[in-house]
Protein backbone atom coordinates (compact mmCIF):
# COMPACT_ATOMS: atom_id res chain seq x y z
CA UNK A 1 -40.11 -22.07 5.55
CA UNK A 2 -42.44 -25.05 6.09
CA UNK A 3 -45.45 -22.97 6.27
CA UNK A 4 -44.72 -21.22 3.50
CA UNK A 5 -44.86 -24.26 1.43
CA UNK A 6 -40.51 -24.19 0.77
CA UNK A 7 -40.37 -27.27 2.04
CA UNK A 8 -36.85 -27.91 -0.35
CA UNK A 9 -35.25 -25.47 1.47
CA UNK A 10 -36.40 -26.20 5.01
CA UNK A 11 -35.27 -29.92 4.53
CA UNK A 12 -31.44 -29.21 4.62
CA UNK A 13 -31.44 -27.32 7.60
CA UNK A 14 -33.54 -29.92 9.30
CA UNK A 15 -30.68 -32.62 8.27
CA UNK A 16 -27.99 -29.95 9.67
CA UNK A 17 -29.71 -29.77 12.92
CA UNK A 18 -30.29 -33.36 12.92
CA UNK A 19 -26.93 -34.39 11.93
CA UNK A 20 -24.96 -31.64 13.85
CA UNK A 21 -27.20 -32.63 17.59
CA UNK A 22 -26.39 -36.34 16.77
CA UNK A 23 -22.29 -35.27 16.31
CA UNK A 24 -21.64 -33.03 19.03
CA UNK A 25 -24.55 -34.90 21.20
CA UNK A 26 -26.62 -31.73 21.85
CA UNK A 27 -30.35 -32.48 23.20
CA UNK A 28 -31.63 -28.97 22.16
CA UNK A 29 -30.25 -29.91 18.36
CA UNK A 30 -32.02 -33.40 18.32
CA UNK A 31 -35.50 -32.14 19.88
CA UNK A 32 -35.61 -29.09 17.52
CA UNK A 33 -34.31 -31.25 14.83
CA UNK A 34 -37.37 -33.71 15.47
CA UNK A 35 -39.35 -30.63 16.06
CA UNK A 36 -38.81 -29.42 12.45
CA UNK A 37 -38.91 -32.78 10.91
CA UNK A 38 -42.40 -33.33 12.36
CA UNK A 39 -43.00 -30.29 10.99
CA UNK A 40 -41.97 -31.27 8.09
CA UNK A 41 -43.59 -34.76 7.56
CA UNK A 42 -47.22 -33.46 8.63
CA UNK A 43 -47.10 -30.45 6.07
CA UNK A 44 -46.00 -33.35 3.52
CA UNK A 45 -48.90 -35.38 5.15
CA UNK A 46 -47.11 -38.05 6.95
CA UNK A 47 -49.02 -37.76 10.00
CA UNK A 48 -47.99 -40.88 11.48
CA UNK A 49 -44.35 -40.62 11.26
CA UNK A 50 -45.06 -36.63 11.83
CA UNK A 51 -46.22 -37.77 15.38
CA UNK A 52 -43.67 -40.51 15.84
CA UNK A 53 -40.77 -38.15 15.42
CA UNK A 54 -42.83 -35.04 17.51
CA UNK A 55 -42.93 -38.63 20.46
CA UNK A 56 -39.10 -38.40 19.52
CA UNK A 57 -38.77 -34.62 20.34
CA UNK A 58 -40.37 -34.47 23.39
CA UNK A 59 -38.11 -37.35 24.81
CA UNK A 60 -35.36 -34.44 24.23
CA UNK A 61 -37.12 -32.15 25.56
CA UNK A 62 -37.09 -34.23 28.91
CA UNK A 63 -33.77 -33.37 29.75
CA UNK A 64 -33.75 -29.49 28.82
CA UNK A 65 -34.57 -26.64 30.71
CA UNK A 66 -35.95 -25.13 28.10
CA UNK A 67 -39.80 -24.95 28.83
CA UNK A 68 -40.78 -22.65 25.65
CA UNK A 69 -39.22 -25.02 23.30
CA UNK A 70 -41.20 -27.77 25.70
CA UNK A 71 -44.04 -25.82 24.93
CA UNK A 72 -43.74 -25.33 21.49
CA UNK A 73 -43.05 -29.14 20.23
CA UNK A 74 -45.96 -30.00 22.77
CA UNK A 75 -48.41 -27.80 20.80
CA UNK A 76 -47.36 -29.13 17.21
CA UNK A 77 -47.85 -32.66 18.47
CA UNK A 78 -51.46 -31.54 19.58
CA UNK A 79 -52.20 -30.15 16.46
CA UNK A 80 -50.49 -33.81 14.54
CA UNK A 81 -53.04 -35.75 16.92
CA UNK A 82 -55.71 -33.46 16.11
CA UNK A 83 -55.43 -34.17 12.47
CA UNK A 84 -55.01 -37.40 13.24
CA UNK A 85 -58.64 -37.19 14.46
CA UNK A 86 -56.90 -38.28 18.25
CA UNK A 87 -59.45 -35.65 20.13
CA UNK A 88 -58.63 -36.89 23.26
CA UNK A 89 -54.84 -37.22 23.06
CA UNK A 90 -54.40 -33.99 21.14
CA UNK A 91 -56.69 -32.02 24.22
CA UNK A 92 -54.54 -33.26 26.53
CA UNK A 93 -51.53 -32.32 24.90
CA UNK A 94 -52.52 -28.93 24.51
CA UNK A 95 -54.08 -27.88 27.90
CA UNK A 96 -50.47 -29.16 28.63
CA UNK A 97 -48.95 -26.48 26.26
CA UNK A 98 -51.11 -24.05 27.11
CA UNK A 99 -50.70 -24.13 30.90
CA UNK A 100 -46.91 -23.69 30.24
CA UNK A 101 -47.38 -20.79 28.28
CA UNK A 102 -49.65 -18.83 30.76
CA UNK A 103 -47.37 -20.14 33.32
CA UNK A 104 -44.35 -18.51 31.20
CA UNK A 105 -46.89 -15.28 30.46
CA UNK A 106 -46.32 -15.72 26.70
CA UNK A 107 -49.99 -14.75 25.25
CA UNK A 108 -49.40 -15.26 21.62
CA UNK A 109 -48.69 -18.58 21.96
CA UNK A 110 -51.07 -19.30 24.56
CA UNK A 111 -53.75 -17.80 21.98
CA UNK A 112 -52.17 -20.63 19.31
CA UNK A 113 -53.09 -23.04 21.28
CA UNK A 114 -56.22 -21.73 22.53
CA UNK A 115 -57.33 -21.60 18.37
CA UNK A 116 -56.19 -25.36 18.35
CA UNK A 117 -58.23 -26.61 21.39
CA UNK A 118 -61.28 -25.27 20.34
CA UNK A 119 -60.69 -26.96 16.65
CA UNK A 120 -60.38 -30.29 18.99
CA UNK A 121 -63.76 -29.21 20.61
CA UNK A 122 -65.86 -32.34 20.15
CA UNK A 123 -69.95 -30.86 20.71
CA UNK A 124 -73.31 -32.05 19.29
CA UNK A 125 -74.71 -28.90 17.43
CA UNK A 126 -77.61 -28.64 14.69
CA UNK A 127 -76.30 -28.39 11.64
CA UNK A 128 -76.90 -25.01 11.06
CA UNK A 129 -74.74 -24.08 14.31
CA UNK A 130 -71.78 -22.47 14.08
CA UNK A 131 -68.34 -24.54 15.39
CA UNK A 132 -66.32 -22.19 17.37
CA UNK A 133 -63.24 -21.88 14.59
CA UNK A 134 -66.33 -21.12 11.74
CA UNK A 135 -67.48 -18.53 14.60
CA UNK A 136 -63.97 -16.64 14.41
CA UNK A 137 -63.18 -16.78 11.23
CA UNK A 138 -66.93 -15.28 10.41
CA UNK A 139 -66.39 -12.93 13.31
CA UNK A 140 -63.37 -11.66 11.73
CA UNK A 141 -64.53 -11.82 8.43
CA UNK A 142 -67.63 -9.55 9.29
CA UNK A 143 -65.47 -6.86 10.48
CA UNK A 144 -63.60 -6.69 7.09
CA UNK A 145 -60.66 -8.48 7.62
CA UNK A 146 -59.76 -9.87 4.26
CA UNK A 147 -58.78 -13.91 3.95
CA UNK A 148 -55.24 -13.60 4.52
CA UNK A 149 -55.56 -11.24 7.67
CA UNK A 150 -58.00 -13.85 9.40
CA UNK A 151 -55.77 -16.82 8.42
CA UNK A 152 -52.97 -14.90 10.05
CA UNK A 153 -54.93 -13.90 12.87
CA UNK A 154 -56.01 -17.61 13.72
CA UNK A 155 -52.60 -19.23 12.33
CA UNK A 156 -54.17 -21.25 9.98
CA UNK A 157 -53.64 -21.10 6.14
CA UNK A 158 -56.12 -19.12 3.61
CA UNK A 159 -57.36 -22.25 2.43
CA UNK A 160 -59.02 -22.58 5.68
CA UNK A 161 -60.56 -19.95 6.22
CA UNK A 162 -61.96 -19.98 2.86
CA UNK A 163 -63.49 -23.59 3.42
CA UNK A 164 -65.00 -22.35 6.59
CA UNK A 165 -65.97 -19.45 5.28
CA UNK A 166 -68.38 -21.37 2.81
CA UNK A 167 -69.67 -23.38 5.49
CA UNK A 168 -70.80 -20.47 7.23
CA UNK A 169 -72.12 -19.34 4.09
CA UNK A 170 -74.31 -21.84 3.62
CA UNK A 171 -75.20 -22.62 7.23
CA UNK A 172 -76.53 -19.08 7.47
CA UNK A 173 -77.71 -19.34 3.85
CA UNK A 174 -76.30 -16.50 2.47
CA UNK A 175 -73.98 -15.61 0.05
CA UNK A 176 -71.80 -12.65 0.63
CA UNK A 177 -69.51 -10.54 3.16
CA UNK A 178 -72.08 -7.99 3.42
CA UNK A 179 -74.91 -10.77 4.39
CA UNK A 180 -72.42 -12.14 6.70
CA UNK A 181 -71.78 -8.94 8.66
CA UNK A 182 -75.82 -8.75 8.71
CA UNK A 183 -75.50 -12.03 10.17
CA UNK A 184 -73.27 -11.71 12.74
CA UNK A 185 -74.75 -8.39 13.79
CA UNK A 186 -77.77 -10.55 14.90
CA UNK A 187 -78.12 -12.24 18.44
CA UNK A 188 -79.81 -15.55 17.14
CA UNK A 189 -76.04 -16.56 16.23
């Protein structure tokens, strides 16, 4: 519901899960409760409570044996310190992630996390040089995927692919999908 932008709707099951893992005292109800609530507060912007409360859920997450749901919370608080502009801390937090899911042989979440270390990728290019997320989404692009396929593809939202779209665009100084797939034929990129 959160990523679909029905955040009203998501916010009462968050305060079930919440209230319900604090009554019965269930550590898989409080850490996916915080989970969800991080969720929650980083969609809404909040990124410093967002990665206070993901902190929160990974203390849960301690005492489970639940390694997917580990996993999971582990990747969402790499992708709060990434927006948070916390390189470092959000690469670390991820290679975490993603060694448990290759460990656990789960590929499309491995892949997830893959797409989110390379947006933490911190390497001096020219201007005119592609980053590796404007790479994919131009890749994808190219081969005619339309907005909403690549933004599902790379589990970001349209909006992003359309703003890195236009950087491409005018990094390779052209100006449509037909240029671009000229462009990306081409070994100079």
């Amino acid at each position: 519901m959160i990523q679909l932008g029905r955040h009203a709707d998501a916010e009462p099951l968050i305060e079930r899960l919440e209230r319900n893992g604090t009554k019965l005292d269930r550590a898989w109800m409080l850490a996916t409760g915080a989970r969800c609530r991080a969720m929650l507060l980083a969609a809404r912007g909040d990124l410093k409570a967002a990665a206070s409360t993901a902190q929160h859920a990974m203390e849960h997450h301690d005492g489970l044996p639940m390694p997917l749901e580990r996993a999971r919370t582990q990747l969402l608080l790499g992708q709060i310190q990434r927006r948070q502009r916390l390189k470092a801390a959000a690469t670390e937090t991820l290679r975490e992630a993603l060694a448990a899911f290759e460990g656990m042989g789960i590929p499309l979440w491995a892949e997830r996390v893959r797409t989110e270390l390379a947006r933490c990728a911190v390497v001096p290019r020219r201007p005119t040089e592609l980053t590796p997320v404007e790479r994919r989404v131009a890749t994808l692009a190219a081969e005619g995927m339309t907005n909403r396929d690549v933004a599902a593809a790379l589990f970001i939202s349209t909006k992003t692919v359309e703003a890195n779209l236009s950087r491409v665009y005018r990094k390779l100084g052209i100006h449509s999908r037909a240029e671009l797939g000229r462009s990306m034929s081409r070994s100079d990129l």
